[in-house]
C-alpha atoms as a PDB file:
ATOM      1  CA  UNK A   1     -24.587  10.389 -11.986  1.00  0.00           C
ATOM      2  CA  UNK A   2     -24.360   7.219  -9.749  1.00  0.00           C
ATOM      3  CA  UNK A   3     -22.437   4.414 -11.331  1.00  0.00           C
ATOM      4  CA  UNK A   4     -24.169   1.409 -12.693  1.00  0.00           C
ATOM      5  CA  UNK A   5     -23.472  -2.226 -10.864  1.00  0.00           C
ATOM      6  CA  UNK A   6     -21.613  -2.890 -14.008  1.00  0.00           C
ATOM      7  CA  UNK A   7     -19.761   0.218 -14.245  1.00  0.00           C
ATOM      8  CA  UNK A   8     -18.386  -0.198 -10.588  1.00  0.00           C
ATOM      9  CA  UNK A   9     -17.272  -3.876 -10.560  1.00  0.00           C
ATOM     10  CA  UNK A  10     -13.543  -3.720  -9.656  1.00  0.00           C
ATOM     11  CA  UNK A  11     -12.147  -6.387 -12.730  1.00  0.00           C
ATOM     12  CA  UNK A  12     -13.643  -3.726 -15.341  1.00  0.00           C
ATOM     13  CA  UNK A  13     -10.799  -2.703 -17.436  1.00  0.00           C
ATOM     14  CA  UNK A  14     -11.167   0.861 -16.370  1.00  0.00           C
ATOM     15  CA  UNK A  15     -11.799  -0.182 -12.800  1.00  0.00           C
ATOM     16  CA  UNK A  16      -7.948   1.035 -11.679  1.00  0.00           C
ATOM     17  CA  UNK A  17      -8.170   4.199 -13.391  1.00  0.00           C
ATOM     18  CA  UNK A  18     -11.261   5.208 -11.787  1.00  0.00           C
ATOM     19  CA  UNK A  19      -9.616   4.101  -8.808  1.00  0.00           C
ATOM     20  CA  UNK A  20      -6.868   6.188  -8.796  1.00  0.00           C
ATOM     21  CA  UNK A  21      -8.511   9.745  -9.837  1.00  0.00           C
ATOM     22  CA  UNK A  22     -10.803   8.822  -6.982  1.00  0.00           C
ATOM     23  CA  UNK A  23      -7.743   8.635  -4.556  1.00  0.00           C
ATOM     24  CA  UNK A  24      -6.430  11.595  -6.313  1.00  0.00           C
ATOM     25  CA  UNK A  25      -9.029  13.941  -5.739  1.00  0.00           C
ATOM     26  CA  UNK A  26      -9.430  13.159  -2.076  1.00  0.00           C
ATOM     27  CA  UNK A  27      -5.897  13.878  -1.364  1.00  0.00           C
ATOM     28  CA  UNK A  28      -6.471  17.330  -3.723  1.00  0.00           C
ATOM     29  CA  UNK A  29      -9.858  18.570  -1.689  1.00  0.00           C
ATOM     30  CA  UNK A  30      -7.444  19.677   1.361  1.00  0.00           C
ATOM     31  CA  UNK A  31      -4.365  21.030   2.319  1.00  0.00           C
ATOM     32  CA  UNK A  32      -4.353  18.699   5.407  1.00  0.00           C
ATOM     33  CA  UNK A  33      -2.858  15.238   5.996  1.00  0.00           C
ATOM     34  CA  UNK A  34      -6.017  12.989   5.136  1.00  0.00           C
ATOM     35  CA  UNK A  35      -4.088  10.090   7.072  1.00  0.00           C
ATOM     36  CA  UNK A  36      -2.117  12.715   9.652  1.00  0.00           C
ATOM     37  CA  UNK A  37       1.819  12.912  10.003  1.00  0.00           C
ATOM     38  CA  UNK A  38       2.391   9.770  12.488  1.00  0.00           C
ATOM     39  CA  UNK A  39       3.300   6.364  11.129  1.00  0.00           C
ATOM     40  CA  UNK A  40       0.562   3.789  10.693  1.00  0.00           C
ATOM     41  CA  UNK A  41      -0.298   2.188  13.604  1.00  0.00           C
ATOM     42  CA  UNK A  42       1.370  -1.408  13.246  1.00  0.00           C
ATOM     43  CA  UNK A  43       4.602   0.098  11.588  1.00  0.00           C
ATOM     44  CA  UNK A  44       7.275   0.606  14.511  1.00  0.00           C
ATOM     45  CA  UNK A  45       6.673  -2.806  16.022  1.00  0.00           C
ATOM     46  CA  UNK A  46       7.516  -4.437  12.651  1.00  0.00           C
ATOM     47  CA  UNK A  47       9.994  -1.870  11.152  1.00  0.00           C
ATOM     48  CA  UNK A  48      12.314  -3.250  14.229  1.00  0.00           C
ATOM     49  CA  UNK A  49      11.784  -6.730  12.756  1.00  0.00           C
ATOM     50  CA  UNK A  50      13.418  -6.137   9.050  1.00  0.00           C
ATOM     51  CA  UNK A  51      16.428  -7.717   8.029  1.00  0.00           C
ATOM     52  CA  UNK A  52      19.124  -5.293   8.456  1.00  0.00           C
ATOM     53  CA  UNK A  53      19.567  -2.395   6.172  1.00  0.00           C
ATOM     54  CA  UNK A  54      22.838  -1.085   4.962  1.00  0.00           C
ATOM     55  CA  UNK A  55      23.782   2.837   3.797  1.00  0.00           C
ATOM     56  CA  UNK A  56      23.777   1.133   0.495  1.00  0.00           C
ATOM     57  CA  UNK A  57      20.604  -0.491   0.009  1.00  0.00           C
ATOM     58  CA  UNK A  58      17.535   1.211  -1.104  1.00  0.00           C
ATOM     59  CA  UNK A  59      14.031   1.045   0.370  1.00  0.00           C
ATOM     60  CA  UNK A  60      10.400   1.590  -1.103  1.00  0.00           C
ATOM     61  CA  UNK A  61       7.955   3.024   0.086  1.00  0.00           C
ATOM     62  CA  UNK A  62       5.138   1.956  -2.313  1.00  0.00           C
ATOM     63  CA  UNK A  63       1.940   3.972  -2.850  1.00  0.00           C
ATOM     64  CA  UNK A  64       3.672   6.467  -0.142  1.00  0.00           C
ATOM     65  CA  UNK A  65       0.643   9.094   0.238  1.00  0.00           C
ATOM     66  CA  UNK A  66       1.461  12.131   1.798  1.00  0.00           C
ATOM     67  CA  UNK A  67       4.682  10.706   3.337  1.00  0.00           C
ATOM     68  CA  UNK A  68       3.733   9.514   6.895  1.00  0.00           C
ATOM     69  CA  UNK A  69       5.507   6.128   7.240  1.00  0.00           C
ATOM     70  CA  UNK A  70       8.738   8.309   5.884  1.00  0.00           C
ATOM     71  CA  UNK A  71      10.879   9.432   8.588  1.00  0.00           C
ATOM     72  CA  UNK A  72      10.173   5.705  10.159  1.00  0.00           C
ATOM     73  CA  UNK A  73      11.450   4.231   7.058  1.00  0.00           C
ATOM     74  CA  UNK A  74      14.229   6.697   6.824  1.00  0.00           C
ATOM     75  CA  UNK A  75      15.717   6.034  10.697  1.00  0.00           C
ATOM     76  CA  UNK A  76      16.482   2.122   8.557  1.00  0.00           C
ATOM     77  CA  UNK A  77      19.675   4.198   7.092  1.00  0.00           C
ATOM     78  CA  UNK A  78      19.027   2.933   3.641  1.00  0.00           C
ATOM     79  CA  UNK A  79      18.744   5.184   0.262  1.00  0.00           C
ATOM     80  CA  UNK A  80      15.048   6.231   0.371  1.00  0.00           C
ATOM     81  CA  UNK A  81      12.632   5.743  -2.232  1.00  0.00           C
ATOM     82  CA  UNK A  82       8.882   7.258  -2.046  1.00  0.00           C
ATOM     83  CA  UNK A  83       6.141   6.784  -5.214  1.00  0.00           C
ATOM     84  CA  UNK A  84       2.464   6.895  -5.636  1.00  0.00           C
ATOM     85  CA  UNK A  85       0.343   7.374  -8.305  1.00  0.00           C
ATOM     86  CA  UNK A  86      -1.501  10.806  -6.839  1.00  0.00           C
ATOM     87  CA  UNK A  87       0.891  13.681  -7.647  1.00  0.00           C
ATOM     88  CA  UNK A  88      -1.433  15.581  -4.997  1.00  0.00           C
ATOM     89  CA  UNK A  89      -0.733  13.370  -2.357  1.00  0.00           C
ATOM     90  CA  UNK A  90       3.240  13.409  -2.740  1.00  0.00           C
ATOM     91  CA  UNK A  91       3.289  17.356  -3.052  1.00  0.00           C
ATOM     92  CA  UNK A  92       1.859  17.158   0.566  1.00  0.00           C
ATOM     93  CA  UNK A  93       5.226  15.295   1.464  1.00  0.00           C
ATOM     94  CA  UNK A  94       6.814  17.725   4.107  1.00  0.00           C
ATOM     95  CA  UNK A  95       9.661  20.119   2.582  1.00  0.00           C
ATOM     96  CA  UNK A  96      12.148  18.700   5.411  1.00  0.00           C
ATOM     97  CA  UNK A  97      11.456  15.080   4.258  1.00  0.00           C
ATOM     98  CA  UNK A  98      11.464  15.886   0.651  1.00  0.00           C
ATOM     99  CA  UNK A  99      15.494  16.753   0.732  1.00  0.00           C
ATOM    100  CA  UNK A 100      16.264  12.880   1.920  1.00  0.00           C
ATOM    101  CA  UNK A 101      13.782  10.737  -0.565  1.00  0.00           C
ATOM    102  CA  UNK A 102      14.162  10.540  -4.462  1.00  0.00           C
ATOM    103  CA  UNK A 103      10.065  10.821  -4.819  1.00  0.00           C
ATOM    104  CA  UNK A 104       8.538   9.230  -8.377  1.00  0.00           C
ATOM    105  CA  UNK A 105       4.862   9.629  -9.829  1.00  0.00           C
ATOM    106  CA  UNK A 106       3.599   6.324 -10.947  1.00  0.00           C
ATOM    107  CA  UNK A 107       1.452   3.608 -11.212  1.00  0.00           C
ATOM    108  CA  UNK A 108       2.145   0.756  -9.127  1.00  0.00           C
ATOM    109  CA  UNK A 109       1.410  -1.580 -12.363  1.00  0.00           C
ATOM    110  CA  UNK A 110       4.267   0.368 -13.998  1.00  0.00           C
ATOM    111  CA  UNK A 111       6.977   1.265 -11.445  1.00  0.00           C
ATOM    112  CA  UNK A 112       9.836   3.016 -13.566  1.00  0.00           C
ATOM    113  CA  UNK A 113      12.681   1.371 -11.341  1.00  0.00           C
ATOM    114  CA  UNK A 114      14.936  -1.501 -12.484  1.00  0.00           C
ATOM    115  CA  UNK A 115      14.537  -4.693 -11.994  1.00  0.00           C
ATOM    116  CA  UNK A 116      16.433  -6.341  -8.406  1.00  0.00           C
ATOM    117  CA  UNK A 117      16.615  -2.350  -7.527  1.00  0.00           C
ATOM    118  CA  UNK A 118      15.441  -2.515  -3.644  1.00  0.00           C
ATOM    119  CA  UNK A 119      16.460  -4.236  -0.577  1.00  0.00           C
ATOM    120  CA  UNK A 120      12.968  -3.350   1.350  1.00  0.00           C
ATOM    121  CA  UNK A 121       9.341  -2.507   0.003  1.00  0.00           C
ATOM    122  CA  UNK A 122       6.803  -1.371   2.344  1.00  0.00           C
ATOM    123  CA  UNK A 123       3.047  -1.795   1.359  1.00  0.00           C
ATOM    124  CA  UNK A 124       0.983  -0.104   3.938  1.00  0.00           C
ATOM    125  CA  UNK A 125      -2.723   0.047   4.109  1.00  0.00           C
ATOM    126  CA  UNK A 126      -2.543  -0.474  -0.264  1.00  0.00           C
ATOM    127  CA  UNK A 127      -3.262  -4.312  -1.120  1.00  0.00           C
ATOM    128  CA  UNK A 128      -6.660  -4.213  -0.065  1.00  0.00           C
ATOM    129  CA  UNK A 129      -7.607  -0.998  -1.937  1.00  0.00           C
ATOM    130  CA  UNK A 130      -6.531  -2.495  -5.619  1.00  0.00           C
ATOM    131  CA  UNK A 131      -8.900  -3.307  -7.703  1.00  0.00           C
ATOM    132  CA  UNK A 132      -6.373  -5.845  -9.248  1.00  0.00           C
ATOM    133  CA  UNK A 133      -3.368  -6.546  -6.797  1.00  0.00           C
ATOM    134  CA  UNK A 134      -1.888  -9.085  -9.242  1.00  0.00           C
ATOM    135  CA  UNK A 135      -0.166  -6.512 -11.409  1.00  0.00           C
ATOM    136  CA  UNK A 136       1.228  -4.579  -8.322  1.00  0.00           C
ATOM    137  CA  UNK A 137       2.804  -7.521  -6.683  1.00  0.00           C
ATOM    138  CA  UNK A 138       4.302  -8.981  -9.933  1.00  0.00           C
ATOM    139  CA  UNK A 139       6.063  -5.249  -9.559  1.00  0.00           C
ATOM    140  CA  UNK A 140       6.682  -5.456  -6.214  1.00  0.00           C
ATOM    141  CA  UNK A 141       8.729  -8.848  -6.774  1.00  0.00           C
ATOM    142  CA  UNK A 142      10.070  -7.549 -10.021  1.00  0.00           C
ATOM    143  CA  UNK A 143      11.634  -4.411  -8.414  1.00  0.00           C
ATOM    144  CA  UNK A 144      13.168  -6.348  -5.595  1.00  0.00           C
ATOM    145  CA  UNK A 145      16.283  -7.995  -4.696  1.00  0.00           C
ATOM    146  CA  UNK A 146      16.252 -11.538  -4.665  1.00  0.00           C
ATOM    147  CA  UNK A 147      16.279 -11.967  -0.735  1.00  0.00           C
ATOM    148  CA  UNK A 148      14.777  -8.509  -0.096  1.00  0.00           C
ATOM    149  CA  UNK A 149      11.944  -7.851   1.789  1.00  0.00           C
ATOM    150  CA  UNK A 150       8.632  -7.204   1.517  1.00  0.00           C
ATOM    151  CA  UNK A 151       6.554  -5.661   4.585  1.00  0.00           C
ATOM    152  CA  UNK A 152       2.994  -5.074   3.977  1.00  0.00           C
ATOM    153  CA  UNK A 153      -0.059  -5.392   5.642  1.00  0.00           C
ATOM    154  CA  UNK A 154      -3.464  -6.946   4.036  1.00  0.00           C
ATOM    155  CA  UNK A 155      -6.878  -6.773   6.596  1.00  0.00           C
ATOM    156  CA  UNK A 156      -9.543  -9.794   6.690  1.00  0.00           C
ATOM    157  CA  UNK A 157     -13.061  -9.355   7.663  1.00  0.00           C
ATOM    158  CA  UNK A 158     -12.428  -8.826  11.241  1.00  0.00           C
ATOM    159  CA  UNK A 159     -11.029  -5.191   9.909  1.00  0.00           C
ATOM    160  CA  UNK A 160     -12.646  -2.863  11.962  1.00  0.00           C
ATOM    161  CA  UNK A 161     -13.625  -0.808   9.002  1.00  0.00           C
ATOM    162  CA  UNK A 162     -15.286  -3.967   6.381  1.00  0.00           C
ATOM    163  CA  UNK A 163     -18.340  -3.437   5.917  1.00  0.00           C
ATOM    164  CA  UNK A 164     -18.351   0.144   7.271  1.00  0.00           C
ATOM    165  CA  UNK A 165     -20.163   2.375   4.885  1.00  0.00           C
ATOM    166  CA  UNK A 166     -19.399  -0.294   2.351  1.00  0.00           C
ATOM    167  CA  UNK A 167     -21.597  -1.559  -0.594  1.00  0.00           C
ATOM    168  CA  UNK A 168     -20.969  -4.973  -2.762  1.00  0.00           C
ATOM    169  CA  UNK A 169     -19.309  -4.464  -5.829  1.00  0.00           C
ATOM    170  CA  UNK A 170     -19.354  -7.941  -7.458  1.00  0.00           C
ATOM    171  CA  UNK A 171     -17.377 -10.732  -6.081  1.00  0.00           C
ATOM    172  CA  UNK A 172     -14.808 -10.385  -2.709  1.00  0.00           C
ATOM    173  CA  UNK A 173     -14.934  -6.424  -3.743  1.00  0.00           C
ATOM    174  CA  UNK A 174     -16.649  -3.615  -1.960  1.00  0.00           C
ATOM    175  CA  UNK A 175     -16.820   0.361  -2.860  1.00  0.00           C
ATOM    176  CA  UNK A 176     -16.443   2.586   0.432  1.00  0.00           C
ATOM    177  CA  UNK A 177     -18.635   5.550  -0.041  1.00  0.00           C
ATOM    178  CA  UNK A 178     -19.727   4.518  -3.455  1.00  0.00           C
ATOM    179  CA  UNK A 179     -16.281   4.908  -4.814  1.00  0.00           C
ATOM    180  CA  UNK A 180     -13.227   4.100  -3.442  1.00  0.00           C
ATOM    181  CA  UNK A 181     -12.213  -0.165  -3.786  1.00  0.00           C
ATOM    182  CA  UNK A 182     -12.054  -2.499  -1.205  1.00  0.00           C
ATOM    183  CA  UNK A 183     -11.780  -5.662  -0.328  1.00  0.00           C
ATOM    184  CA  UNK A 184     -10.594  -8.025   2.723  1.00  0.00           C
ATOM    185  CA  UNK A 185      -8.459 -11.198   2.388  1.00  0.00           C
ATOM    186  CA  UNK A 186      -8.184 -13.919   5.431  1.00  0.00           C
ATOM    187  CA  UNK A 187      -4.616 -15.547   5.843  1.00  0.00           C
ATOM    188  CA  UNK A 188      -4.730 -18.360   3.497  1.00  0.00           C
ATOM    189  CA  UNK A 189      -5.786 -16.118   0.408  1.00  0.00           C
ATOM    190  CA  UNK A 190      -3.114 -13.005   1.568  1.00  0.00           C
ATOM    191  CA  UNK A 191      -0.412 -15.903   1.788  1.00  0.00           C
ATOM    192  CA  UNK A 192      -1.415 -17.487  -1.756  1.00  0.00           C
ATOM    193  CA  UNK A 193      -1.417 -13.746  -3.261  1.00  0.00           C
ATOM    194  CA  UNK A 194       2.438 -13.036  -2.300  1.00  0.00           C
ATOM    195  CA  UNK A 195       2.890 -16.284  -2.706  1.00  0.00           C
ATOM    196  CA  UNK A 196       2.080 -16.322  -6.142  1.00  0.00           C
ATOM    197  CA  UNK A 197       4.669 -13.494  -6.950  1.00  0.00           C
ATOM    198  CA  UNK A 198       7.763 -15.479  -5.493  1.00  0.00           C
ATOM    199  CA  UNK A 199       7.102 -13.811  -2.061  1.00  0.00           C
ATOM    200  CA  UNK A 200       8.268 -16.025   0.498  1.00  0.00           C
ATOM    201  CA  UNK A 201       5.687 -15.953   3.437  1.00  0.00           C
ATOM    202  CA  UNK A 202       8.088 -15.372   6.725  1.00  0.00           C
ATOM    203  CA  UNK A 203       5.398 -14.833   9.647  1.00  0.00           C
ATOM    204  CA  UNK A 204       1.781 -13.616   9.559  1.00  0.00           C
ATOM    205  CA  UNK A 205       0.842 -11.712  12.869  1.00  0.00           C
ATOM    206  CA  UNK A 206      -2.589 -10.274  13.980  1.00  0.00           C
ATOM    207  CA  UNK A 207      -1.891  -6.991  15.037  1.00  0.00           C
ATOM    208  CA  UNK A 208      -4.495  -3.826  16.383  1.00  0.00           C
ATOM    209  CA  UNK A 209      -4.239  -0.227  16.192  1.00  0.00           C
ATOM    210  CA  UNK A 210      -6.191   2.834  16.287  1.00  0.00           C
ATOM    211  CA  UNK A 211      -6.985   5.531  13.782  1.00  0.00           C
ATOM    212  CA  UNK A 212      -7.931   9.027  14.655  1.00  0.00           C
ATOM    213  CA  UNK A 213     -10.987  10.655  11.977  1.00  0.00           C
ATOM    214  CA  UNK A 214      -9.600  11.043   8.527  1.00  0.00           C
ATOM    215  CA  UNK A 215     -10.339  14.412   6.962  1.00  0.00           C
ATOM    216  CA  UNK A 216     -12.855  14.178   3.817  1.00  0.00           C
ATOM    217  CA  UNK A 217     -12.719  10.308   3.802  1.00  0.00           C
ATOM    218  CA  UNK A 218     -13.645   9.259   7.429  1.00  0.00           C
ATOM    219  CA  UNK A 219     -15.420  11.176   9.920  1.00  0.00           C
ATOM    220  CA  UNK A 220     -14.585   9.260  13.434  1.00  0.00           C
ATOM    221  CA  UNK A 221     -11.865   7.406  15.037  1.00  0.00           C
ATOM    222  CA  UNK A 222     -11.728   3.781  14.439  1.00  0.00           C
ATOM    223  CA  UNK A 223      -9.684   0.933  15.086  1.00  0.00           C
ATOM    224  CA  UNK A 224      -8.127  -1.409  12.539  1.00  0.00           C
ATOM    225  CA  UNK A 225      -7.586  -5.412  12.830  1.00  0.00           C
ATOM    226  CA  UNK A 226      -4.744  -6.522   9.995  1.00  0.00           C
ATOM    227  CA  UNK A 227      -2.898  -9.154   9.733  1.00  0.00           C
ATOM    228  CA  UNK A 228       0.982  -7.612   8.808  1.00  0.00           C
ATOM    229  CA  UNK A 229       3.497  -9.818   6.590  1.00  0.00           C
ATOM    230  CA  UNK A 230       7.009 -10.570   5.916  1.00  0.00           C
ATOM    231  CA  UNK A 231       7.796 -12.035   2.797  1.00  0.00           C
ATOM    232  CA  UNK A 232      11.193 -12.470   0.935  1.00  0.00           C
ATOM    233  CA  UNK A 233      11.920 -12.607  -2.677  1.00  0.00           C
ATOM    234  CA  UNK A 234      12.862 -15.854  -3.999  1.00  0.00           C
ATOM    235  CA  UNK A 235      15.045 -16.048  -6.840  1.00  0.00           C
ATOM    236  CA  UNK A 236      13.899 -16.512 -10.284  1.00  0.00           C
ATOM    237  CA  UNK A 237      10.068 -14.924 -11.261  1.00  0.00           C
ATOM    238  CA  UNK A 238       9.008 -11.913 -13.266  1.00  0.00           C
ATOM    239  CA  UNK A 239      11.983  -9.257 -15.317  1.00  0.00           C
ATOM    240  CA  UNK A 240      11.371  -6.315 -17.020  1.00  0.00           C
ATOM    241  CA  UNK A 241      11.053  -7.416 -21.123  1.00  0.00           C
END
C-alpha cells in the first residue's frame, strides 16, 4: 500500500528506518554493483587534495556501499575503515578488497568507533539521502581527530538528478521513486550544516561528472552537478557519554 503524505515526511521518527530497509533491499534485489566498481566521479581529483596520510592513521569510508571508492581510498596508505548500515551492500565488497579493510555494520547515528579515532572520513553521495543529517555529522565530528578531515560531497538544485522522478515529501525533502529520501542543499545551507558540527569549511568547489544507468534504481546515464567539501575538525564539540 502507498504511503500516506504523513507517513512519508522525512522528520517522522521512523523516517530513517524506513530509509535504510529501503536502501537495503535495493542493494539485496541483485548480485550486481547497483553503483558499478569505479570510484565516484569527483573522487580522484579531490582524493589528491587531502592532507597527507600516514601508515598510521586510519580512514573512513562512511556509508561505504558495495565498496567502490575503496581501492581509491586505500592507494592514501592509511589503516582502512569501511561501514554502512546495509549488510547486503558490504557483502558485495570484492573478496580482494575485503583482506585490506576492517568492514563494520552500522548506523551512521551510532558508529561503534571511539571517539578522535580517524584522520580522514569520506562522505560520498550520503548527506543528501538522510532523512536527518544532524545525527550523522555530530558522528562524523565525534569519530574524528581534531584536525582530521572530512571530504564529502552535498548536491544543490542544479543536481542533474533533483527533481528527476522525484515527489515532495514535506519541507526541503523529496522521495525518489516513492521511497528512497532526498533532498538538495545550496552552499550557504551545506556550509552551516558542517559547520554546525565543528567542521571547519576549507573550500567549496562545483564539480561535474557522469553516471552510467544504475541497476534496479536508475535506468539511464545521467550526469551529476555537486558541490564537494573539505572541512577540518576543530577542537572541542561532541564525545561519546
Amino acid at each position: 500500500m502507498p504511503l500516506s503524505s504523513a507517513q512519508r515526511t522525512p522528520s517522522r521518527p521512523d523516517a530513517n528506518e524506513r530509509n535504510k530497509a529501503a536502501w537495503d533491499e535495493l542493494y539485496g534485489s541483485t548480485s550486481r554493483f547497483i553503483w558499478g566498481s569505479q570510484p565516484v566521479g569527483f573522487l580522484a581529483d579531490y582524493v589528491a587534495r587531502l592532507p597527507a596520510i600516514g601508515p598510521a592513521d586510519r580512514v573512513l569510508d562512511a556509508a561505504a556501499g558495495e565498496g567502490r571508492n575503496l581501492a581509491l581510498l586505500g592507494s592514501l596508505g592509511g589503516q582502512l575503515h569501511a561501514c554502512d548500515a546495509s549488510a547486503n551492500a558490504l557483502r558485495k565488497i570484492p573478496s580482494e578488497m575485503r583482506a585490506n579493510v576492517e568492514i563494520a555494520t552500522c548506523d551512521l547515528n551510532a558508529l561503534p568507533y571511539p571517539d578522535g579515532y580517524f584522520r580522514c572520513v569520506l562522505l560520498s553521495d550520503v548527506i543528501e539521502t538522510l532523512p536527518d543529517p544532524e545525527p550523522a555529522l555530530a558522528e562524523v565530528a565525534r569519530v574524528l581527530a581534531t584536525g582530521g578531515a572530512l571530504l564529502c560531497n552535498i548536491p544543490g538544485m542544479e543536481d542533474g538528478i533533483a527533481g528527476e522522478w522525484m515527489e515532495p515529501a514535506g519541507g526541503q525533502y523529496f522521495l525518489y521513486r516513492g521511497r528512497y529520501c532526498y533532498h538538495f542543499l545550496n552552499e550557504r545551507a551545506g556550509r552551516s550544516l558542517l559547520e554546525r558540527h565543528r567542521l571547519d569549511v576549507q573550500w567549496a568547489e562545483l564539480c561535474s561528472w557522469r553516471e552510467k544507468a544504475h541497476p534496479k534504481f536508475r535506468p539511464s546515464g545521467h550526469r551529476h552537478k555537486s558541490r564537494i567539501y573539505l572541512a577540518t575538525r576543530l577542537a572541542g564539540g561532541p564525545r561519546r557519554k
